[in-house]
Protein backbone atom coordinates (compact mmCIF):
# COMPACT_ATOMS: atom_id res chain seq x y z
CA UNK A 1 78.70 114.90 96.14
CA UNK A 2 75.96 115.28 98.87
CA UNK A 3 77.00 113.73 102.50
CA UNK A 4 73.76 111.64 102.00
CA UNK A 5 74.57 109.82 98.44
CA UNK A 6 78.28 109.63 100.19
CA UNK A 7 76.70 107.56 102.73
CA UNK A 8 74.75 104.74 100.63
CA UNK A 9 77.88 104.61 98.29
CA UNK A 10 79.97 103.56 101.27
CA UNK A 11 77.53 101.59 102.83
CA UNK A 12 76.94 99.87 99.56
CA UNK A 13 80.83 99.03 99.23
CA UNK A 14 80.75 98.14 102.64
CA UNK A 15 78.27 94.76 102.12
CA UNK A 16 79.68 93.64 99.14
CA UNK A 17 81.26 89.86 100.02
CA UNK A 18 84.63 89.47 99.18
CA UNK A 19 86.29 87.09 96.71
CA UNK A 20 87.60 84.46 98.49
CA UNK A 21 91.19 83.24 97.02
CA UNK A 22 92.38 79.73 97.97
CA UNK A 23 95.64 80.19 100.36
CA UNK A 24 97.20 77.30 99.05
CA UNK A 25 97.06 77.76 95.33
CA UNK A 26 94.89 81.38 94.43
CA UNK A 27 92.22 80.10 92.72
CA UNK A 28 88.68 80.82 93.56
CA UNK A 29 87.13 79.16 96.53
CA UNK A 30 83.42 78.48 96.70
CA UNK A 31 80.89 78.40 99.80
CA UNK A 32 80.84 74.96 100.88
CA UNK A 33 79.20 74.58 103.73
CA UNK A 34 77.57 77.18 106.62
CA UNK A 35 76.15 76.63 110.43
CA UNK A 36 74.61 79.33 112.54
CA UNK A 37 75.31 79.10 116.41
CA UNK A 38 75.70 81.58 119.50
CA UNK A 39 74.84 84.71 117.14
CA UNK A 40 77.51 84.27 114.58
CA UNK A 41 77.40 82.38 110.94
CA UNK A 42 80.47 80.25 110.98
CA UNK A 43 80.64 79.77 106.92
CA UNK A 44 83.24 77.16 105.61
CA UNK A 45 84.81 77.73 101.79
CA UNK A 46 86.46 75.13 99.57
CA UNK A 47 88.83 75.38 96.19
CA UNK A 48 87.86 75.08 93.19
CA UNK A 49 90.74 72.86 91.82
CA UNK A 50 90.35 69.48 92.15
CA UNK A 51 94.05 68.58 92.82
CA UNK A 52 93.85 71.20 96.40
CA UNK A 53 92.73 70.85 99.60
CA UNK A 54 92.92 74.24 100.18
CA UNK A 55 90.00 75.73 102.55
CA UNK A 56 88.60 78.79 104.79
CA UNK A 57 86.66 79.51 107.43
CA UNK A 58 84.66 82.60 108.16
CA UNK A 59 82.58 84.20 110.88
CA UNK A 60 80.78 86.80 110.69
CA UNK A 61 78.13 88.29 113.87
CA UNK A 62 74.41 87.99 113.05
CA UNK A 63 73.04 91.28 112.89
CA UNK A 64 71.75 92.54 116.05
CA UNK A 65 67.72 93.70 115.94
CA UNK A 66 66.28 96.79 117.69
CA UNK A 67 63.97 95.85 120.92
């Protein structure tokens, strides 16, 4: 394989968003609500069960822009 199809495959496995598994029980957890402050999306994620409280919270930095 050619160093330049290398690179998009990695960078395409690279962006791909994780599954997010519920810590308290391992079921799926869904995006439930996000907020964007001081260059970083702070993105909160809730079970799926109804029975579990289980949540996460993510951050992740904006992307910075060229001058």
């Amino acid at each position: 394989m050619e160093s330049s199809n290398t690179s998009s495959v990695m960078g395409a496995i690279l962006h791909v968003d994780i599954e997010r598994l519920c810590p308290e029980c391992g079921a799926t957890m869904v995006e439930f609500d996000r907020l964007t402050e001081d260059g970083a999306v702070f993105i909160w994620y809730a079970c799926t069960q109804e029975d579990c409280t289980g949540q996460w919270l993510s951050k992740k930095a904006l992307r910075m822009r060229g001058a």
